[in-house]
Structures are given as C-alpha cells and as structure tokens.
C-alpha atoms as a PDB file:
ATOM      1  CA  UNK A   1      28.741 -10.051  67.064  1.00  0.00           C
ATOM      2  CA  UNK A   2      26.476 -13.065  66.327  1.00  0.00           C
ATOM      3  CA  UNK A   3      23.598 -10.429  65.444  1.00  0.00           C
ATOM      4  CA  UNK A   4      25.293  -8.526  63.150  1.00  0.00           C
ATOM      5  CA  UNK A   5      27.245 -11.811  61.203  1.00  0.00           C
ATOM      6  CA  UNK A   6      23.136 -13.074  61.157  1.00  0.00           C
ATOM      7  CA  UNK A   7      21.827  -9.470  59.972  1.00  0.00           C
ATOM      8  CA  UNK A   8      24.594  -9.450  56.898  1.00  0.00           C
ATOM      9  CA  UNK A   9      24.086 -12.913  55.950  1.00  0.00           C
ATOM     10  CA  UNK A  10      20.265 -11.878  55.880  1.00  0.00           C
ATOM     11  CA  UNK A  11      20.945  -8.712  53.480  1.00  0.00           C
ATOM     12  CA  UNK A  12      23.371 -10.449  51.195  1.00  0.00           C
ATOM     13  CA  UNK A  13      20.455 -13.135  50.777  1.00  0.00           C
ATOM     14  CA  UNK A  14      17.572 -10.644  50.456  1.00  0.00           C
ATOM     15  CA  UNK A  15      19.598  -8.551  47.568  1.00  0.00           C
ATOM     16  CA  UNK A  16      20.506 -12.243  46.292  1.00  0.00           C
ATOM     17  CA  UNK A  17      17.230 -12.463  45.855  1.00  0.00           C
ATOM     18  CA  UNK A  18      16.014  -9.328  45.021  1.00  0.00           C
ATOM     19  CA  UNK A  19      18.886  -9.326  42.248  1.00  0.00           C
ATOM     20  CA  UNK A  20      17.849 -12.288  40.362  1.00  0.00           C
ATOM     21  CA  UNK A  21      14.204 -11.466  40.525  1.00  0.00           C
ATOM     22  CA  UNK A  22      15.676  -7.814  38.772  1.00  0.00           C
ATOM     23  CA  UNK A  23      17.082 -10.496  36.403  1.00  0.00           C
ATOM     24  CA  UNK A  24      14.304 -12.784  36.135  1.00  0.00           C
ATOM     25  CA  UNK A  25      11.707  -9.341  35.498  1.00  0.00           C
ATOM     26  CA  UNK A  26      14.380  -7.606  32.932  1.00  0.00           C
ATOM     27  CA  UNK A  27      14.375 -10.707  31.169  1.00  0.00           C
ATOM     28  CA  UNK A  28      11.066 -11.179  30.461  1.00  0.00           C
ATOM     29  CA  UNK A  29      10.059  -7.684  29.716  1.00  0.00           C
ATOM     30  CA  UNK A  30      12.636  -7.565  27.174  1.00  0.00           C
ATOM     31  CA  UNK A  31      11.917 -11.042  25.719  1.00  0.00           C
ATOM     32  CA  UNK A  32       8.220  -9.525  25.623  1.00  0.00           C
ATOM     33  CA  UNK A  33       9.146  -5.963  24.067  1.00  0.00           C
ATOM     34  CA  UNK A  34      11.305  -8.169  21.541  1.00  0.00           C
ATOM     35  CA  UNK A  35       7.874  -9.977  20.339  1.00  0.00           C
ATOM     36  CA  UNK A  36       5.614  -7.152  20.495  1.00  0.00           C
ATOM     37  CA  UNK A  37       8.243  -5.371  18.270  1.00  0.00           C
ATOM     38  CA  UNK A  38       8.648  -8.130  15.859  1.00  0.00           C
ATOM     39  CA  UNK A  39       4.565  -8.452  15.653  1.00  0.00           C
ATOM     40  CA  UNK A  40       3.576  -4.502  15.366  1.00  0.00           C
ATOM     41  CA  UNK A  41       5.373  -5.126  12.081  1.00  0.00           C
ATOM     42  CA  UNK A  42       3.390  -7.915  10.737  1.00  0.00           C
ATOM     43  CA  UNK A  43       0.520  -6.111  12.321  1.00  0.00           C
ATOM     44  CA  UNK A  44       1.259  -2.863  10.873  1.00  0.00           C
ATOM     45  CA  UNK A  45       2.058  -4.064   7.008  1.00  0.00           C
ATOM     46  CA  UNK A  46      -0.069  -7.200   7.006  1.00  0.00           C
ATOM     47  CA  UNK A  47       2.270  -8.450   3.915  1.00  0.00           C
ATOM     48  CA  UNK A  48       4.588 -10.832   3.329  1.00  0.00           C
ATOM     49  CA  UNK A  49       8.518  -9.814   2.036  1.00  0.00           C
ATOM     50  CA  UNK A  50       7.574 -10.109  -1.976  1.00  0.00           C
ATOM     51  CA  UNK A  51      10.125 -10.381  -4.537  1.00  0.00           C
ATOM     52  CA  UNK A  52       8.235 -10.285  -8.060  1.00  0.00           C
ATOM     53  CA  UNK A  53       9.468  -9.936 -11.421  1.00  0.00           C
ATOM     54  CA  UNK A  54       7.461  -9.007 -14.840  1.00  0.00           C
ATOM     55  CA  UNK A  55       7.257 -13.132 -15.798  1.00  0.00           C
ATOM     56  CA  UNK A  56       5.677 -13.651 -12.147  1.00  0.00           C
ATOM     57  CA  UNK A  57       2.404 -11.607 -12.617  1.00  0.00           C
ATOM     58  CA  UNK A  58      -0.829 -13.238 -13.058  1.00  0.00           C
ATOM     59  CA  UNK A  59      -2.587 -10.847 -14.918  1.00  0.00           C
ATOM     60  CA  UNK A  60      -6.653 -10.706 -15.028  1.00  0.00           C
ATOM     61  CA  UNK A  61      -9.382  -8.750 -16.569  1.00  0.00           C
ATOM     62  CA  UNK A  62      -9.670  -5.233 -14.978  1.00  0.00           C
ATOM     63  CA  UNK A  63     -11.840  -4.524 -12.568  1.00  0.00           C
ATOM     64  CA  UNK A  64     -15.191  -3.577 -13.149  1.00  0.00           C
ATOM     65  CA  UNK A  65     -14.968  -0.090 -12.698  1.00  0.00           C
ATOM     66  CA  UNK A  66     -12.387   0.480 -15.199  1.00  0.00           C
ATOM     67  CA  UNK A  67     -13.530   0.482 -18.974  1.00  0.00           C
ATOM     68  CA  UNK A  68     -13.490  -2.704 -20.218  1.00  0.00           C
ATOM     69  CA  UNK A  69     -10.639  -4.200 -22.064  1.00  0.00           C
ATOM     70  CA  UNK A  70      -7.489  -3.643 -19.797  1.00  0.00           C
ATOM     71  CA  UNK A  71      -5.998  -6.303 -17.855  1.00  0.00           C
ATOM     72  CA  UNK A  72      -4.796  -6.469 -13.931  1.00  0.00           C
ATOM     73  CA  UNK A  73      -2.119  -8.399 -11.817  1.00  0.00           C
ATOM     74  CA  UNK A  74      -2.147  -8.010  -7.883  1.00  0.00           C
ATOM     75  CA  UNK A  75       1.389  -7.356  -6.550  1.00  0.00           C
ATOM     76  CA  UNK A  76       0.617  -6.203  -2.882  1.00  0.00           C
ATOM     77  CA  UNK A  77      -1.864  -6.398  -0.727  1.00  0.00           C
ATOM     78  CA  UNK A  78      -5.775  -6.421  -1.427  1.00  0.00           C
ATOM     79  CA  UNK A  79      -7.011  -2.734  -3.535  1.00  0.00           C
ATOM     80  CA  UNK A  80     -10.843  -3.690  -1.667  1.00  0.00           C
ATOM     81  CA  UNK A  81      -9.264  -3.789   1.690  1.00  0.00           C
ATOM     82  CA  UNK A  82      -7.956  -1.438   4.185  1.00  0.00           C
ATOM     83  CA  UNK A  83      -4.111  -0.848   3.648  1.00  0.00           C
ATOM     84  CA  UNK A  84      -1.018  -0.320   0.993  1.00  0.00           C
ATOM     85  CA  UNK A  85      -1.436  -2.416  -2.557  1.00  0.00           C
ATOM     86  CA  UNK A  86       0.678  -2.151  -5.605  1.00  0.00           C
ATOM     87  CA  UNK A  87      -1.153  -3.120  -9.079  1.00  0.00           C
ATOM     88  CA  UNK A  88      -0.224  -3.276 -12.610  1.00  0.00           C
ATOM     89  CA  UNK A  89      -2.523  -2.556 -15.056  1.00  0.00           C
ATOM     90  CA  UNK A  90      -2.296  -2.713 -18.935  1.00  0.00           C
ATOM     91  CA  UNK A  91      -3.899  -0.800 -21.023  1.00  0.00           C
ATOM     92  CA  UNK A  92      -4.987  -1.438 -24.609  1.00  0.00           C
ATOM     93  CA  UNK A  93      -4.462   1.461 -27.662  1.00  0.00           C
ATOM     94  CA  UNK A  94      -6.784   4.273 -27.503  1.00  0.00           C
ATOM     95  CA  UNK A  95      -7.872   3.605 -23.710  1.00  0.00           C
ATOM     96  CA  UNK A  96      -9.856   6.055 -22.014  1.00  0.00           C
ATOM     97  CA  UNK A  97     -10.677   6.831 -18.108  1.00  0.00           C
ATOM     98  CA  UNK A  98     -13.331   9.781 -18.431  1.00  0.00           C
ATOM     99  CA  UNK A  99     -12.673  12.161 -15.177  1.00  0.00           C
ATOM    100  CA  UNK A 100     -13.841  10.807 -11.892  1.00  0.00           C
ATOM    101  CA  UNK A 101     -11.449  10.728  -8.257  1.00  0.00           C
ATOM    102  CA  UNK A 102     -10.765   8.340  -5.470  1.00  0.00           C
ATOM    103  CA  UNK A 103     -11.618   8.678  -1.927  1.00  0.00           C
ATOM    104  CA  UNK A 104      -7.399   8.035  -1.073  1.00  0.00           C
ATOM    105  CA  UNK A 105      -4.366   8.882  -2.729  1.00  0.00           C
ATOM    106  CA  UNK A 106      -3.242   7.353  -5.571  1.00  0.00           C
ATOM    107  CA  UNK A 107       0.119   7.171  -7.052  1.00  0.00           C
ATOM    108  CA  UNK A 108       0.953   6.074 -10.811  1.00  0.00           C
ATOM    109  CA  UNK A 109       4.270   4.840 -12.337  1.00  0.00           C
ATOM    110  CA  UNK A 110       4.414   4.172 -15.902  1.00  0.00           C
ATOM    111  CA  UNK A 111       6.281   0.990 -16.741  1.00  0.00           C
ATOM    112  CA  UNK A 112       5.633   0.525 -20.096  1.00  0.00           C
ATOM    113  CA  UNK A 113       4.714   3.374 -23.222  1.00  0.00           C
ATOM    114  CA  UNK A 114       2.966   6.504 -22.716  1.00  0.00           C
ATOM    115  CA  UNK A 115      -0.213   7.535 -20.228  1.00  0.00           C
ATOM    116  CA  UNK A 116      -1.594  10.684 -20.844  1.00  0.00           C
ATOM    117  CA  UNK A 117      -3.398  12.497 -17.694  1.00  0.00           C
ATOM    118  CA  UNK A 118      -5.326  15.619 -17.416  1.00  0.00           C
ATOM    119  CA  UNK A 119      -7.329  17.185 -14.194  1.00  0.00           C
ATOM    120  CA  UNK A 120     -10.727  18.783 -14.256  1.00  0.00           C
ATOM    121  CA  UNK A 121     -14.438  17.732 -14.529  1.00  0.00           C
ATOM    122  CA  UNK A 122     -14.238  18.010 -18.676  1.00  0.00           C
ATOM    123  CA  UNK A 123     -12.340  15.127 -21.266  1.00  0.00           C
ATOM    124  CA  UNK A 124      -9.422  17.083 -22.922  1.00  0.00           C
ATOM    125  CA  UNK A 125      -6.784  15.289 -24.389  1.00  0.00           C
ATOM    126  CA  UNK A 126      -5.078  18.965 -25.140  1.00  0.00           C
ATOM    127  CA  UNK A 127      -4.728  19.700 -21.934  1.00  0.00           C
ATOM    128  CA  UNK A 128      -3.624  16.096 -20.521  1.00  0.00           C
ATOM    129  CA  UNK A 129       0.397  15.731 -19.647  1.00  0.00           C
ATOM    130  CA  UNK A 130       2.153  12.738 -21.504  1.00  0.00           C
ATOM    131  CA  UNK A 131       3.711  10.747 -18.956  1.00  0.00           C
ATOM    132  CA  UNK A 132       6.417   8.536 -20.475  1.00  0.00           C
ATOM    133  CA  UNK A 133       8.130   5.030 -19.312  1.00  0.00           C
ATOM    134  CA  UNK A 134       9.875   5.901 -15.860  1.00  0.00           C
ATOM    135  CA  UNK A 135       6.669   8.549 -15.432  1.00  0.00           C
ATOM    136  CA  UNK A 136       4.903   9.216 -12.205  1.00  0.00           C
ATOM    137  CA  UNK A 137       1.787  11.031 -10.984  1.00  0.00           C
ATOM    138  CA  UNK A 138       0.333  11.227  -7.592  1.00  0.00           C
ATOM    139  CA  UNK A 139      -3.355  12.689  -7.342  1.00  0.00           C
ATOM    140  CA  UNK A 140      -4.457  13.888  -3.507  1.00  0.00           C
ATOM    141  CA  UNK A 141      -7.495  12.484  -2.349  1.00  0.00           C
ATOM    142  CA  UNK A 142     -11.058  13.599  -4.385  1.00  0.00           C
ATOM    143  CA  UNK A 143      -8.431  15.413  -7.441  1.00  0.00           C
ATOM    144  CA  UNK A 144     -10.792  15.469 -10.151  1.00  0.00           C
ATOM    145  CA  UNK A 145      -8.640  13.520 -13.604  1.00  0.00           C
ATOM    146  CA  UNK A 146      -9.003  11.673 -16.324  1.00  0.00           C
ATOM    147  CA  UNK A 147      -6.186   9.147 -18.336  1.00  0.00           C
ATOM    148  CA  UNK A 148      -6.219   7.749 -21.641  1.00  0.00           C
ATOM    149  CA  UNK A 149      -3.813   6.015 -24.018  1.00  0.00           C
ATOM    150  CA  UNK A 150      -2.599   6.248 -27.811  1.00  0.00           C
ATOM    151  CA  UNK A 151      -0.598   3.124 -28.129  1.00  0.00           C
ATOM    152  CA  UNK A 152      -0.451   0.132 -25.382  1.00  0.00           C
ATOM    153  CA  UNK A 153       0.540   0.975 -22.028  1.00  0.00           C
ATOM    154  CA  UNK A 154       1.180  -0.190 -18.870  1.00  0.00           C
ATOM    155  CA  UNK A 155       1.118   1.512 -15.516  1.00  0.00           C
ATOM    156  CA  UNK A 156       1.334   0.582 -11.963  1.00  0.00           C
ATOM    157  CA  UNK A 157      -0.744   2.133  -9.454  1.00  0.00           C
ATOM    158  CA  UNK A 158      -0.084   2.042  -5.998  1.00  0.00           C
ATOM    159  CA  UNK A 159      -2.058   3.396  -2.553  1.00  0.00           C
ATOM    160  CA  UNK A 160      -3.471   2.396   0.631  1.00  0.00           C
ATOM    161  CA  UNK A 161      -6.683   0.738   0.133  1.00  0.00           C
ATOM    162  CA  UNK A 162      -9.938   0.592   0.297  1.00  0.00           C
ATOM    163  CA  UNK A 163      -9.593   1.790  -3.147  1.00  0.00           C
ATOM    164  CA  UNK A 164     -12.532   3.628  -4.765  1.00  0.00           C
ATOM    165  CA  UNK A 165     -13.308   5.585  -8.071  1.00  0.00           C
ATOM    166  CA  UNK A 166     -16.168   7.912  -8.508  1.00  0.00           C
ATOM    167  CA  UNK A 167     -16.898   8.791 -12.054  1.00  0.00           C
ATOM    168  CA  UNK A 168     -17.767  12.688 -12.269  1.00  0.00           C
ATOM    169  CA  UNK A 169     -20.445  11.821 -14.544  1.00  0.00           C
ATOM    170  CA  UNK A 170     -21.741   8.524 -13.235  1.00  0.00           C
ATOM    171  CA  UNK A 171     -23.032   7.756 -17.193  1.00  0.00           C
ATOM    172  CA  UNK A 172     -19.700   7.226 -17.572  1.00  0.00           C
ATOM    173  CA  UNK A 173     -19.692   4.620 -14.870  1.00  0.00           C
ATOM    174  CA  UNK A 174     -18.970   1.171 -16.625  1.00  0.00           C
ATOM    175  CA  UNK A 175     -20.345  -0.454 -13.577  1.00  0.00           C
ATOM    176  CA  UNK A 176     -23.600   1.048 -14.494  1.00  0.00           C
ATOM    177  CA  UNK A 177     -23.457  -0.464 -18.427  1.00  0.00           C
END
C-alpha cells in the first residue's frame, strides 16, 4: 500500500511539475510572439503614426530631376530610399514634365487645380487627360507619360521608393542642364 501512496505522490509531483513548466514555456512563447508581432510592424512600415495637415508642410525646392521651379514637402517616408513615401508637390503655371517613366509605381492625387497627363514617347497636350482637384492617376512601372500645368497646381504623389525618373529623351533631363 506504501508503494502505491509513494508512486501517486510521485506522479502528482512530476505533472506538478511538468504543468507549470507547460505554464512557464506557454508564457514565454506568447510574451515572445506578442513582441515579434508588435516589431514586424515597425519593421515592415519603418514610419512613425503621422497626422499632418496643409499648415504643417515644410515645403522645399523640387528635386533636381523635376524642371525647375516647383516646390516639395516630405510627408512619409524617404522617395531615395527603399519603401512607401507620400509627397506634395506644387507646381507653378504653365509647368511641364516632358515624357519619361519610373522604375516603380507611382500614384498621383490632385489636391489643388488642374494636372494634365498624357502617355506615349511624344509631348501632346491634345491628347493629355485633365485631371481635376479630387483627381487620381496611377502609372505601372516603366508607363511612358508626360504632365504639365495651365494654372498653379498641386499634386501629391505617392509610391514605394527608391523613386526614379528616366526622361525618354535624356536632353530633356534637367539633371543634365
């Protein structure tokens, strides 16, 4: 009788143990898939929650390999760097983009007045589409365009970066002026 008390005291103590080593395991792994979920999104987006509005934008000169004169303000992310960005750019009266495409998609919104967008390796403004405030364009990656303006506008233009442009004509390159 003594063997068998001693032989269930010795079970109830082994699955004792066993259970709050179970515990002591679950625990962990879920305090560890709890971080690992909460970093693959910081990992993933590499951005900060962002809450901008129009008086918050720190607008610049546009980049170099945009004709000169409009102006730029960063709202996401980094255009030269691998992942998403959001820009705004303004654009002066009578602004033109002569046709060239980007190595990634590239998605415009128009925020402000008119942008006018064609497709094709020739400047027409016949053929170009008038995209008006609340407007929005996406161009697949290497889509031949061009984009010009009558009156000020101003667009935002959105993608996943390392953003490029690649003038069809590279005379046309402002870069190379």
């Amino acid at each position: 009788m003594q063997s068998y008390s001693t032989l269930k005291t010795i079970i109830m103590k082994k699955n004792f143990f066993l259970a709050i080593l179970c515990t002591l395991l679950l625990t962990s792994y879920t305090r560890m898939h709890a971080q690992d979920h909460m970093n693959m999104g910081k990992d993933q987006s590499n951005h900060n929650h962002t809450l901008l509005n129009t008086s918050n934008l720190q607008w610049k000169e546009g980049p170099a390999s945009l004709p000169p004169g409009s102006k730029i303000a960063a709202m996401e992310g980094d255009m030269s760097k691998e992942g998403p960005f959001t820009v705004r750019l303004m654009l002066p009266k009578n602004y033109k983009i002569s046709p060239h495409w980007h190595p990634a998609i590239e998605h415009v919104s128009v925020i402000k007045g008119a942008f006018y967008m064609g497709a094709g390796e020739q400047f027409n403004e016949g053929t170009a589409t008038k995209l008006s405030e609340g407007g929005f364009a996406v161009m697949p990656i290497r889509t031949v365009h061009y984009a010009f303006t009558k009156k000020n506008a101003t667009i935002q233009l959105h993608g996943v970066g390392p953003w490029g442009i690649t003038y069809v004509n590279p005379a046309d390159d402002p870069r190379k002026k």
